[in-house]
Protein backbone atom coordinates (compact mmCIF):
# COMPACT_ATOMS: atom_id res chain seq x y z
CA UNK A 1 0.00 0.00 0.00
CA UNK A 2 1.15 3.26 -1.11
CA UNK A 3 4.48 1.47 -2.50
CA UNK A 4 4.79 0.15 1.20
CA UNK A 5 4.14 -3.20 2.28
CA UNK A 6 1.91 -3.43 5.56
CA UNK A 7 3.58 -4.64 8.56
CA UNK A 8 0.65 -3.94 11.10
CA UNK A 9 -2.28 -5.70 11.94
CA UNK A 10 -1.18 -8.89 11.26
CA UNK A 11 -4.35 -10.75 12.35
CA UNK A 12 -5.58 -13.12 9.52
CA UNK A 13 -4.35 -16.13 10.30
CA UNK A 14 -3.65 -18.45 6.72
CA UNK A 15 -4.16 -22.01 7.62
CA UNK A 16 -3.45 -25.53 5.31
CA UNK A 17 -7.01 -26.84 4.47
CA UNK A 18 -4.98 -30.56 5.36
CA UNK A 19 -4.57 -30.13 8.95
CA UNK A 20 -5.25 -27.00 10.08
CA UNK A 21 -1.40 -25.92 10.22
CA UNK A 22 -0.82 -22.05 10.93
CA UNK A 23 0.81 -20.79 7.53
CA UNK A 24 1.44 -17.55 8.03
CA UNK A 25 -0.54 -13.89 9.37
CA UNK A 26 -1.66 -11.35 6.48
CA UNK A 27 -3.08 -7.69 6.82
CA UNK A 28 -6.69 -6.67 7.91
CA UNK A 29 -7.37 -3.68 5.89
CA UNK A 30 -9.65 -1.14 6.11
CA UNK A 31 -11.66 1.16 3.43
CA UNK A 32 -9.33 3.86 4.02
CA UNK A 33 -6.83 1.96 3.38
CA UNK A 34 -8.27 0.64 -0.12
CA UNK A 35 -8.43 3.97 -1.06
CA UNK A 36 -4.79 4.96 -0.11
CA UNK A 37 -3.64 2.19 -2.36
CA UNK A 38 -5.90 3.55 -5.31
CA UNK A 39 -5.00 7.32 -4.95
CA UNK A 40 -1.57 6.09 -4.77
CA UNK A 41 -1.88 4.81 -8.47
CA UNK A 42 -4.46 7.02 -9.62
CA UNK A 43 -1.36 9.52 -8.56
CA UNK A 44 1.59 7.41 -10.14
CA UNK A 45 -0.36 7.23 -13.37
CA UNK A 46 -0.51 10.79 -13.70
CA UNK A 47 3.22 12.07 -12.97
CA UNK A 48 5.05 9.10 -14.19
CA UNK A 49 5.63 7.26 -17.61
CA UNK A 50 6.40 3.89 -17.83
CA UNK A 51 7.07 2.84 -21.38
CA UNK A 52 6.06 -0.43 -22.85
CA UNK A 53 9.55 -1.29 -23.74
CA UNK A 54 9.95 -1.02 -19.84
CA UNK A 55 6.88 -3.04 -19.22
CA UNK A 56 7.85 -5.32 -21.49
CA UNK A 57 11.30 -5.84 -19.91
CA UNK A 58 9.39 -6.17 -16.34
CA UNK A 59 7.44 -9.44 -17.04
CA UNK A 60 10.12 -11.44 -19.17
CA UNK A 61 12.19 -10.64 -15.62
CA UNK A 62 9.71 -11.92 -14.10
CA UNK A 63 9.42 -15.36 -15.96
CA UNK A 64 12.98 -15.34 -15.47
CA UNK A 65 12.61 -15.23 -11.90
CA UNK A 66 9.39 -17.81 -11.67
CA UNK A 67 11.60 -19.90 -13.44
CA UNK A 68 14.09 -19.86 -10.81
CA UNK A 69 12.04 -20.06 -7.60
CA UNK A 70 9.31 -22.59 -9.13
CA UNK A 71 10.20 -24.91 -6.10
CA UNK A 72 9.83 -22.19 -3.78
CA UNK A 73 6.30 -20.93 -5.37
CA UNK A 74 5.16 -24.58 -5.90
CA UNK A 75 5.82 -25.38 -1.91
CA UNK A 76 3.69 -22.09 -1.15
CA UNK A 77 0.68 -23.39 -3.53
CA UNK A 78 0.59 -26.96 -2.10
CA UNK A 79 0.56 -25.41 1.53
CA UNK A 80 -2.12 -22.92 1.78
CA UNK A 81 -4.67 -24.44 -1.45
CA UNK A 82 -5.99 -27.94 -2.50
CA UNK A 83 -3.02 -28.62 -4.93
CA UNK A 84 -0.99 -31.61 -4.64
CA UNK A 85 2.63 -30.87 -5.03
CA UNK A 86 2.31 -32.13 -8.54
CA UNK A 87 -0.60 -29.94 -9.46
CA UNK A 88 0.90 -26.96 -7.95
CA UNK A 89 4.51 -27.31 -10.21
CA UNK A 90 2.21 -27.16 -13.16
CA UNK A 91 0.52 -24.29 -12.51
CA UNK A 92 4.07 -22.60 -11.32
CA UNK A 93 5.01 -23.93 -14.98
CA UNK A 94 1.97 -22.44 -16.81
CA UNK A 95 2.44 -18.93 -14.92
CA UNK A 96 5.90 -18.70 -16.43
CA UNK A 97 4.36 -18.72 -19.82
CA UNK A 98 1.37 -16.54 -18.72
CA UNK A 99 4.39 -13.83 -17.68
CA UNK A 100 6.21 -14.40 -20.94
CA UNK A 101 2.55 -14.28 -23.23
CA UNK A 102 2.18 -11.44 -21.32
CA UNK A 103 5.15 -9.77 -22.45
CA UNK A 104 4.92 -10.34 -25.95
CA UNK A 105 1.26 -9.01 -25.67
CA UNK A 106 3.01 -5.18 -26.41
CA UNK A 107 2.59 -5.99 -30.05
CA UNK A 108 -1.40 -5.74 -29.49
CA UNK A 109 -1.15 -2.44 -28.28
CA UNK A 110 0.40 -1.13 -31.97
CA UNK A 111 -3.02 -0.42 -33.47
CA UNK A 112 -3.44 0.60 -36.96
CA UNK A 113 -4.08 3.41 -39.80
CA UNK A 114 -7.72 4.74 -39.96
CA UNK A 115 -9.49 4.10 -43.56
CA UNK A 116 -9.94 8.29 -44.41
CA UNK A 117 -9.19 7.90 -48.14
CA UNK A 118 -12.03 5.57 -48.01
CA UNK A 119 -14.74 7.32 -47.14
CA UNK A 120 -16.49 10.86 -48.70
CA UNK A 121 -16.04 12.35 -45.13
CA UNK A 122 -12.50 11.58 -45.06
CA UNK A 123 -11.24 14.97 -46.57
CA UNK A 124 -7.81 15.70 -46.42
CA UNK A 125 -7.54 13.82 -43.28
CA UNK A 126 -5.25 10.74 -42.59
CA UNK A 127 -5.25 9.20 -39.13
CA UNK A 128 -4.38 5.94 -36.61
CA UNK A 129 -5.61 4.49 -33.64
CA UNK A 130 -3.69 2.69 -30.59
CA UNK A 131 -4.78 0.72 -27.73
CA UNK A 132 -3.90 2.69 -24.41
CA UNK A 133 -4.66 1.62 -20.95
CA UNK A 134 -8.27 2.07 -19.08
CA UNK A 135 -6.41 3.56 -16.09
CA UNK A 136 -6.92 1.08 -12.34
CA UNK A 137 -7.92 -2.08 -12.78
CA UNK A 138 -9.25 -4.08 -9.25
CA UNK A 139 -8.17 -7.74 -10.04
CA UNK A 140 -10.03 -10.33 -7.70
CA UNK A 141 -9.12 -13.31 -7.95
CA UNK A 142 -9.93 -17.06 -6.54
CA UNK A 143 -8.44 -19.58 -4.62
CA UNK A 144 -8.35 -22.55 -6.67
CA UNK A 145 -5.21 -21.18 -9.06
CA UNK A 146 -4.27 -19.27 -6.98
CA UNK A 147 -0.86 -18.15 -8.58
CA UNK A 148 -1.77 -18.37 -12.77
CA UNK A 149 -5.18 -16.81 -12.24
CA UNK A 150 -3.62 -14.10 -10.53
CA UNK A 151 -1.03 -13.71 -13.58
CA UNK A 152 -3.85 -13.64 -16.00
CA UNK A 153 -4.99 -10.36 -14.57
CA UNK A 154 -1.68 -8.65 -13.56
CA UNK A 155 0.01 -9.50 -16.63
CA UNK A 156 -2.52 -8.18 -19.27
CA UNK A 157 -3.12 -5.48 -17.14
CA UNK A 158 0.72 -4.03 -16.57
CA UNK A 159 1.58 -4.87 -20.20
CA UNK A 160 -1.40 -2.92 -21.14
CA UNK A 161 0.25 0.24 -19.29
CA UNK A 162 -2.76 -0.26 -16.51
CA UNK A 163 -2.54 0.03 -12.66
CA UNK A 164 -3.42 -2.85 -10.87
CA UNK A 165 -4.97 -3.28 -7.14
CA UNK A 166 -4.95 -7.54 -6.31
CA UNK A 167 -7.48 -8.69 -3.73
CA UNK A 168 -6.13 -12.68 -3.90
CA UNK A 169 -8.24 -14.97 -2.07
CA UNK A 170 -8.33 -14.80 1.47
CA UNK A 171 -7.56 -18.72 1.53
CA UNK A 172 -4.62 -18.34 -0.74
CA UNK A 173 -3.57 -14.76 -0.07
CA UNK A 174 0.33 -16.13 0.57
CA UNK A 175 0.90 -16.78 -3.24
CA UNK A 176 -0.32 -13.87 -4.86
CA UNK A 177 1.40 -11.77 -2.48
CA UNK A 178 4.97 -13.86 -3.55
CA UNK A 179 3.90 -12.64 -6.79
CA UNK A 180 3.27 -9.54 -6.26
CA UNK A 181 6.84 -9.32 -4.60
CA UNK A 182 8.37 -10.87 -7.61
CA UNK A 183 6.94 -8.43 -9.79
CA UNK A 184 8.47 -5.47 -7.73
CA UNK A 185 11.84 -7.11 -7.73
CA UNK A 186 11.63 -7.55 -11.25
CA UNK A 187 11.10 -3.92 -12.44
CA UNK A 188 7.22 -3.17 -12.00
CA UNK A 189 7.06 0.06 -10.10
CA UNK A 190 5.63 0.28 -6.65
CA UNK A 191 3.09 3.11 -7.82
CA UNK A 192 1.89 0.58 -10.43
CA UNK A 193 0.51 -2.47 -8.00
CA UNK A 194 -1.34 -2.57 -5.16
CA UNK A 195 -2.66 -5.42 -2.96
CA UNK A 196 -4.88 -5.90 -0.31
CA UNK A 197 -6.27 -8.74 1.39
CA UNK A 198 -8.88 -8.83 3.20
CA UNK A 199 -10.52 -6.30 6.09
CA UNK A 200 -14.82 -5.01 6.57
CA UNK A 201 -15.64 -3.50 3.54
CA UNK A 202 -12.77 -3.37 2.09
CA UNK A 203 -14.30 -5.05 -1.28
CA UNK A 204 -16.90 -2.79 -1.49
CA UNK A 205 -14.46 0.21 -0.91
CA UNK A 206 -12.61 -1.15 -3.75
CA UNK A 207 -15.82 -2.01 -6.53
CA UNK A 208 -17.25 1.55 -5.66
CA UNK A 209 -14.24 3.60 -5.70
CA UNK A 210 -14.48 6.13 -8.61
CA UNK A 211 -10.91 5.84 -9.57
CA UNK A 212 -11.24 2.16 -10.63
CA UNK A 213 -11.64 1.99 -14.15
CA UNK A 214 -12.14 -1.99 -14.76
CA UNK A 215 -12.87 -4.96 -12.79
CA UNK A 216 -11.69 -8.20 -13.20
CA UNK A 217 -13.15 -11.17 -11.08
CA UNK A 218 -12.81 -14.64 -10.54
CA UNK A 219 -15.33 -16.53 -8.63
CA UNK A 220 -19.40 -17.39 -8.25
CA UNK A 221 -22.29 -15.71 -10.45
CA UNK A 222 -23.71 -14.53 -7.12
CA UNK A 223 -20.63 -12.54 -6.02
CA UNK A 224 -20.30 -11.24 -9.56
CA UNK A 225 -23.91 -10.21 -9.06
CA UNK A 226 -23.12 -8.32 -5.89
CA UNK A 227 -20.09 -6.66 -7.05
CA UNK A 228 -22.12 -5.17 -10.34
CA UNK A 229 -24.96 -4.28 -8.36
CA UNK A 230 -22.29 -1.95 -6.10
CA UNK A 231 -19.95 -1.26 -9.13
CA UNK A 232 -22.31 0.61 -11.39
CA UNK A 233 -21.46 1.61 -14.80
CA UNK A 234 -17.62 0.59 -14.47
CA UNK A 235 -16.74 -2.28 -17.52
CA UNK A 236 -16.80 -5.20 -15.74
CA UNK A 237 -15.05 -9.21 -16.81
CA UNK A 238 -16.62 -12.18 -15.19
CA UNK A 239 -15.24 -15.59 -15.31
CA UNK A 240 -17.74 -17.57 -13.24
CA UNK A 241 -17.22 -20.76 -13.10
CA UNK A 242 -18.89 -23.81 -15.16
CA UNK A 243 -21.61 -27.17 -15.29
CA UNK A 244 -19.43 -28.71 -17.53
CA UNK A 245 -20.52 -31.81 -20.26
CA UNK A 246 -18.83 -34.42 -21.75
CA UNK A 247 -20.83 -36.45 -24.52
CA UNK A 248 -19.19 -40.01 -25.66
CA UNK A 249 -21.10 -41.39 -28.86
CA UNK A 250 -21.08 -44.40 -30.15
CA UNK A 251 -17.99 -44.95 -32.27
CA UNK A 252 -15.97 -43.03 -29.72
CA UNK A 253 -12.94 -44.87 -28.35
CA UNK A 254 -13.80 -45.97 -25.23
CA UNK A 255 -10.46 -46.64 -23.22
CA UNK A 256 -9.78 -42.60 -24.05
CA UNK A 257 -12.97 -41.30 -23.02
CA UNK A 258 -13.03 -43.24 -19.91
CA UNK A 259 -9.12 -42.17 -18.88
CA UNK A 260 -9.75 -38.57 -20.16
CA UNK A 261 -13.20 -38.53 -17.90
CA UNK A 262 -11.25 -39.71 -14.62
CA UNK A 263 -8.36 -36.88 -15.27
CA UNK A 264 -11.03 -34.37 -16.06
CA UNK A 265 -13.42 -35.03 -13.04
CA UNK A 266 -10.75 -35.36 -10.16
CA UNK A 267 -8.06 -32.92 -10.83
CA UNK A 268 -7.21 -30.17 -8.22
CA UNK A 269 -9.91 -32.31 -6.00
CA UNK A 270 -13.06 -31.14 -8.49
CA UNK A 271 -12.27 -27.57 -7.46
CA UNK A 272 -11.85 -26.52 -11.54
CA UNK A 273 -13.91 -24.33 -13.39
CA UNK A 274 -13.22 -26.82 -16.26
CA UNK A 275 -13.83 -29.69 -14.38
CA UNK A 276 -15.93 -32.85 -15.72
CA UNK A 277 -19.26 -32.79 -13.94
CA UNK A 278 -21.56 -34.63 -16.25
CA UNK A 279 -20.98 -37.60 -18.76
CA UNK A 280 -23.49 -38.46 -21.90
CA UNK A 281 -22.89 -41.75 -22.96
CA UNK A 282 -24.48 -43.47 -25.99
CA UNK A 283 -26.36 -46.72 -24.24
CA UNK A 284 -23.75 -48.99 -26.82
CA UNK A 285 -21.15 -47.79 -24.31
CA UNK A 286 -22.68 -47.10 -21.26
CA UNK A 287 -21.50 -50.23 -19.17
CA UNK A 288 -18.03 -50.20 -20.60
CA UNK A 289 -17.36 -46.26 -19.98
CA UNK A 290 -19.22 -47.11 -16.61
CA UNK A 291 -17.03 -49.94 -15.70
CA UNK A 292 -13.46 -48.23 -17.08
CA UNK A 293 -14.47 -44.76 -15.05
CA UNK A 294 -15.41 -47.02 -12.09
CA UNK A 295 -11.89 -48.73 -11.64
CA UNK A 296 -10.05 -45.86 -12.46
CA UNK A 297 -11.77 -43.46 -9.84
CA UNK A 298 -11.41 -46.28 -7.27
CA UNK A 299 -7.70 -46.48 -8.24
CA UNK A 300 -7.34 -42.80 -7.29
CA UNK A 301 -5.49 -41.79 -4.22
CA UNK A 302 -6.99 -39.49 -1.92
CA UNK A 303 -4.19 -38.23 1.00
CA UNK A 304 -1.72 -35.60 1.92
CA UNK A 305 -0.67 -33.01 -0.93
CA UNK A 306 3.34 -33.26 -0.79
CA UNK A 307 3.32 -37.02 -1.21
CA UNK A 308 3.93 -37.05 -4.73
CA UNK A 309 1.88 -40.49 -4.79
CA UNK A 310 -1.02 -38.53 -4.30
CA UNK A 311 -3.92 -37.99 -6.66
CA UNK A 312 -6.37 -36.15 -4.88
CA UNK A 313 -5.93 -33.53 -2.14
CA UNK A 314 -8.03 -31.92 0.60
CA UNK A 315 -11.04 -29.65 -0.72
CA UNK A 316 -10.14 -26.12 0.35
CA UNK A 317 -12.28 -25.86 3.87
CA UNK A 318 -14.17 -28.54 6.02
CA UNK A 319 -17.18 -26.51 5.05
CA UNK A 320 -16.78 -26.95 1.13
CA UNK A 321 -16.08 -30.96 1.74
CA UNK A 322 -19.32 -30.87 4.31
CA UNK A 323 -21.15 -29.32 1.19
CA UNK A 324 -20.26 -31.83 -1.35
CA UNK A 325 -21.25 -34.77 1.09
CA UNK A 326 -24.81 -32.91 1.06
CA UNK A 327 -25.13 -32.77 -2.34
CA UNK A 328 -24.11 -36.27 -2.94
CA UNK A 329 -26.63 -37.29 0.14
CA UNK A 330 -29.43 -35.48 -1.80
CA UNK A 331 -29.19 -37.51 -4.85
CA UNK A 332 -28.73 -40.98 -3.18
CA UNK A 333 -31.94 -39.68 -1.32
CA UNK A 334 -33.15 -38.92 -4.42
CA UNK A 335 -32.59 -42.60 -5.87
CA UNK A 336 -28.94 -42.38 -7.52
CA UNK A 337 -26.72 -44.79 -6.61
CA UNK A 338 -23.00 -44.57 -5.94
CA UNK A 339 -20.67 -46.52 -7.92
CA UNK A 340 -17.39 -45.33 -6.21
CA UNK A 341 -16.29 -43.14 -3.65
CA UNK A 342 -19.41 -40.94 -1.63
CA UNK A 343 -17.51 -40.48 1.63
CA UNK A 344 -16.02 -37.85 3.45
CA UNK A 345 -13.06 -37.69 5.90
CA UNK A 346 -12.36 -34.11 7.49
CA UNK A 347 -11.85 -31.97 4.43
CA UNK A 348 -11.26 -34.88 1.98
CA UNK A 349 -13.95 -36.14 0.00
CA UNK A 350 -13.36 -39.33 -2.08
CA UNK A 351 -13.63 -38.88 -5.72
CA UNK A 352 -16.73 -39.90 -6.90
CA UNK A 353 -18.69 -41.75 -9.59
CA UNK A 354 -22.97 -41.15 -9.58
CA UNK A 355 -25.31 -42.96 -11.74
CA UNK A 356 -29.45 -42.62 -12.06
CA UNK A 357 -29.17 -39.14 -10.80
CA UNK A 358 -32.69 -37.20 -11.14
CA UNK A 359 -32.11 -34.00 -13.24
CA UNK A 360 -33.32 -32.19 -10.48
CA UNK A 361 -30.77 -33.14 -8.27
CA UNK A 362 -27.59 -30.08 -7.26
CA UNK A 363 -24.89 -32.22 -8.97
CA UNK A 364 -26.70 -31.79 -11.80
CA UNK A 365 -28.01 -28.43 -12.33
CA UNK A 366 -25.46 -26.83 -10.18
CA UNK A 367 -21.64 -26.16 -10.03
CA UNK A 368 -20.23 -29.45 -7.95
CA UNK A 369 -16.60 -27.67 -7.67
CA UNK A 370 -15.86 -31.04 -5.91
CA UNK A 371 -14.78 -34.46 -7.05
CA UNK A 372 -18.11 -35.33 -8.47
CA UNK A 373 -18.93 -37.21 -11.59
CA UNK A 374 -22.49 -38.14 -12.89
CA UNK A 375 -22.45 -40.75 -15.47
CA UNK A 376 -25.67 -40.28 -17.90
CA UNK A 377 -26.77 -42.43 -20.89
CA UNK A 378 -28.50 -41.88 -24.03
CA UNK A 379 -30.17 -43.05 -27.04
CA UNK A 380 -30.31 -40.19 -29.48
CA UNK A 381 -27.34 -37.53 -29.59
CA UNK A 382 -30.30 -34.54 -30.18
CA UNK A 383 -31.23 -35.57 -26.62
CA UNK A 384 -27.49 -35.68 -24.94
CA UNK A 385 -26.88 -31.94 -26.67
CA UNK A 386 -30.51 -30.69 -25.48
CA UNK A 387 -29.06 -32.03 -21.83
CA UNK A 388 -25.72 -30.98 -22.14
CA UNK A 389 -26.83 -27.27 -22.74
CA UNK A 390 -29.90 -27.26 -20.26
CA UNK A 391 -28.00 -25.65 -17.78
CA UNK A 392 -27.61 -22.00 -16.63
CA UNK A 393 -23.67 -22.15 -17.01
CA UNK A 394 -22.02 -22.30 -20.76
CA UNK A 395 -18.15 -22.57 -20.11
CA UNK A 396 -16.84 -25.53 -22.20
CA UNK A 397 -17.86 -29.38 -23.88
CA UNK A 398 -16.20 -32.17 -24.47
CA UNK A 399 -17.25 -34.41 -27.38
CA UNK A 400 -15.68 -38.30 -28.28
CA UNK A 401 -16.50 -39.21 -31.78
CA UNK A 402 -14.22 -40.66 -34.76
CA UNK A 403 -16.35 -38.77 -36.73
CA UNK A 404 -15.26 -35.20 -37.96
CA UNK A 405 -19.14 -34.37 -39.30
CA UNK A 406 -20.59 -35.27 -36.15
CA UNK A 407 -17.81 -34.13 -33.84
CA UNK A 408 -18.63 -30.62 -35.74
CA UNK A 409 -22.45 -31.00 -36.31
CA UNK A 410 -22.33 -31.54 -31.92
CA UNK A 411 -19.87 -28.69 -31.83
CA UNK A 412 -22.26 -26.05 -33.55
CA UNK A 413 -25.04 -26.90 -31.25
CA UNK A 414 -23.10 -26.69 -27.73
CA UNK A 415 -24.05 -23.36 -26.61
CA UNK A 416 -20.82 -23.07 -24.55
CA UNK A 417 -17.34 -20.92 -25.39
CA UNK A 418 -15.29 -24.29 -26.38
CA UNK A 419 -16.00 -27.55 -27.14
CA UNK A 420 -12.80 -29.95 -27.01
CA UNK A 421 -12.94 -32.77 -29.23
CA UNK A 422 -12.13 -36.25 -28.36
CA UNK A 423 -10.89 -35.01 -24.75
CA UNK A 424 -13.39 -33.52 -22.12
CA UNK A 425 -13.81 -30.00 -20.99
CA UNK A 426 -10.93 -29.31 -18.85
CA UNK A 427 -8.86 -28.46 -21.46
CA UNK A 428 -7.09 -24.72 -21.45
CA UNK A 429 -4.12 -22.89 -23.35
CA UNK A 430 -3.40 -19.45 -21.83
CA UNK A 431 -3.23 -18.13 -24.85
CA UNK A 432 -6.80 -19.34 -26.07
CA UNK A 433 -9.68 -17.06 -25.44
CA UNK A 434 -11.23 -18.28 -22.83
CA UNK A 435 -14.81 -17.35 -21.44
CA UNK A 436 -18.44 -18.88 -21.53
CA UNK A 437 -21.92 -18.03 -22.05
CA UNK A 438 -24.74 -17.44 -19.79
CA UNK A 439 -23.48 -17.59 -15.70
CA UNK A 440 -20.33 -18.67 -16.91
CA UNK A 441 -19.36 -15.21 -17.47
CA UNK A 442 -18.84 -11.88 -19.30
CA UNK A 443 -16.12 -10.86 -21.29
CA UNK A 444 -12.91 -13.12 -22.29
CA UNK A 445 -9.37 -13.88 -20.55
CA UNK A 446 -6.46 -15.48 -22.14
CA UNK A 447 -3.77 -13.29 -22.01
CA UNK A 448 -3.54 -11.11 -25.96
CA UNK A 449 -7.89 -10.94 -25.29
CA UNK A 450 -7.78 -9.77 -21.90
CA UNK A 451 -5.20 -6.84 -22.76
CA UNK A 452 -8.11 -5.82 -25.60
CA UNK A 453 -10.61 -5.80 -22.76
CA UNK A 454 -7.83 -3.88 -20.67
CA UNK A 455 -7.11 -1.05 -23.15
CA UNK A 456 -9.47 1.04 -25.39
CA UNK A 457 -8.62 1.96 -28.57
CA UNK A 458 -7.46 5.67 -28.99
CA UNK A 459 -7.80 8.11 -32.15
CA UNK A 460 -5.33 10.46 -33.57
CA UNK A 461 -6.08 12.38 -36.40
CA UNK A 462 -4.73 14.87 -38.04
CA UNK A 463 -6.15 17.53 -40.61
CA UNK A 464 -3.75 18.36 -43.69
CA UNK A 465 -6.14 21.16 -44.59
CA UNK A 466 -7.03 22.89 -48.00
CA UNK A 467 -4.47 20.53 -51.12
CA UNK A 468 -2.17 23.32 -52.59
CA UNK A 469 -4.04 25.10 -55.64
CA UNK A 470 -0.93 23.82 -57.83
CA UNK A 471 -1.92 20.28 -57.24
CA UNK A 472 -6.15 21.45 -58.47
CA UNK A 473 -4.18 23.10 -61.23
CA UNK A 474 -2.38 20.36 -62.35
CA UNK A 475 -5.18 18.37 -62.58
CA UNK A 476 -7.38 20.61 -64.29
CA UNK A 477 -4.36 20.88 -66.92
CA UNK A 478 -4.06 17.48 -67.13
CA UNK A 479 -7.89 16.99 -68.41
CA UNK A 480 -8.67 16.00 -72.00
């Protein structure tokens, strides 16, 4: 806060969702002190340039330096989220290249001429237009990624020439702060970034505050709600989260679907936006993809997130894992039946496989973010797309065919913003534009689309006024 960190008040305790350990202490904040941070910015943005060659410069030093403290970033990840040790070096990994996309993002900012010599009101007029930066963007960000989602909004956001004020998760706070710290060291100035925690009303402070230009948020449909209800007309980018579908037809390879659909389903404990929470299987298959999903979740192990033998970690809080086991309870109540997994231990739930699931049930029409799989069959693929979209959420599809014109006739009718072919939904590049439709968000991340969304584009013109009356002369003498 005001290019200081904050040594006082050092009351929120950060604990492993494992075993309760005591992590580390971050910052209670206050309103004021949201809106120190901003002015701050708002100030630094005004009196001093930073040049994109600069900003470029800042983020490849800071891949550089990822690169050489992965094992130290990794630990932090695996301690304070859900991620195995395993998970958590690939995201370290995938935030290296977020950092370097980032960097060579300054190309999109070059813009282009202006079409004046194509059009009656051009005149004597020739002209350009460049991307320049919205001003302060508030970047708030989740705990399940908790270092590469937090990249995906600094990055595009600095490169773009922005200023940036991070609220990380208050369950992961530790590794977005490392970040932050990392980005200082390697050449981002202080007046540039912000972060703050967590405090009372210190997100509201920092949604209403008239010097924020853009918001950027990670999380639930009804926080995103909240915070454009209190925003007002500020430009606001949702990612919110998914219901995701996988459909296997009939000529699909079976053995692939069924070890794609146990990656896709379990990974980071459920706790994915792109996670695998409902399977469409042609009836021709249903028993094998059944049976293959069956032993392969059961093979799964569930324990503690540095033994690199583990699968599956804790879910993030006691409360989240007391949730799943609800929703799970409510379907068996319901008349589905468990076919693996379906108990809880603490804040571990055991990955788990649901058949004969009424559609009315929560691990159906809602968001699981747990280690929840519904298996589904089907006798006509119009019927498995009509389910597949019936949902509020539109984030991403998985389709298993060895057929290109149905893969593509499936493709066209999935009302979702990708649809992965012969793997399942929890597929993502960073460079891929990545968004949904409906409650799965507004607006589109991936690192070259979210530094469009970050900038606006910006005119110059310039008048050449009256042409010389030699050059109406010559003409005129020129005419037959």
């Amino acid at each position: 806060m005001e290019g200081q960190w904050q040594t006082a008040d050092l009351t929120v305790e950060v604990r492993d969702p494992q075993d309760g350990l005591l992590l580390g202490r971050v910052c209670t904040s206050t309103p004021q002190d949201v809106r120190r941070a901003i002015a701050h910015i708002h100030r630094h943005l005004r009196i001093q340039d930073w040049p994109l060659r600069s900003r470029r410069e800042a983020l490849e030093n800071a891949a550089l330096l990822l690169t050489e403290r992965a094992a130290y970033f990794a630990n932090i990840i695996a301690a304070e989220s859900s991620k195995t040790i395993t998970e958590a070096e690939r995201e370290v990994s995938r935030c290296v290249e977020t950092l370097r996309l980032s960097a060579a993002a300054s190309s999109e900012l070059a813009g282009e001429t202006l079409g004046f010599e194509d059009s009656m009101a051009g005149g004597n007029k020739i002209g350009w237009y460049s991307r320049k930066p919205v001003g302060i963007v508030a970047a708030i960000t989740p705990f399940n990624d908790p270092l590469n989602l937090v990249a995906h909004k600094l990055g595009p956001a600095l490169i773009g020439g922005n200023g940036v004020v991070l609220k990380p998760s208050t369950r992961t706070p530790l590794t977005g702060l490392a970040l932050v710290q990392l980005l200082l060291e390697a050449g981002v100035p202080s007046g540039r970034l912000a972060a703050i925690v967590t405090g009372p009303g210190v997100s509201r402070a920092l949604v209403t505050d008239q010097q924020v230009d853009l918001i950027s948020f990670t999380g639930g449909p009804a926080t995103a709600e909240r915070i454009a209800a209190a925003a007002g007309s500020k430009k606001i980018l949702s990612e919110l989260g998914g219901n995701n579908a996988t459909i296997v037809c009939p000529d699909a390879d079976a053995d692939a679907a069924a070890k794609a659909i146990v990656a896709g389903a379990f990974g980071v404990a459920g706790q994915n936006c792109l996670s695998v929470q409902r399977v469409y299987v042609h009836t021709s298959l249903f028993e094998e993809i059944l049976a293959q999903v069956t032993v392969g979740t059961k093979s799964l192990t569930t324990g503690p997130k540095l033994d690199r033998s583990t699968d599956v970690g804790p879910l993030i809080s006691e409360d989240e894992a007391k949730r799943v086991e609800e929703w799970v309870e409510e379907a068996k109540a319901a008349g589905a039946r468990v076919q693996a997994g379906g108990r809880r231990r603490g804040t571990f739930y055991e990955p788990t496989v649901l058949t004969d699931v009424p559609s009315e049930c929560k691990v159906i029409r809602e968001e699981v973010f747990g280690p929840v799989v519904t298996i589904i069959p089907f006798i006509e693929i119009a019927d498995a797309i009509h389910e597949a979209n019936d949902t509020a959420y539109g984030l991403q599809a998985g389709v298993f065919t060895q057929s290109i014109d149905r893969a593509l006739t499936i493709a066209e009718q999935l009302h979702v913003g990708a649809v992965v072919i012969n793997e399942t939904s929890d597929v993502r590049i960073d460079s891929m534009p990545f968004g949904g439709f409906k409650k799965s968000g507004v607006g589109r991340e991936g690192v070259r689309y979210a530094v469009h969304e970050m900038t606006e584009p910006k005119n110059t013109i310039i008048n050449l006024g009256e042409q010389p009356r030699w050059q109406s002369l010559g003409r005129l003498a020129g005419t037959s």
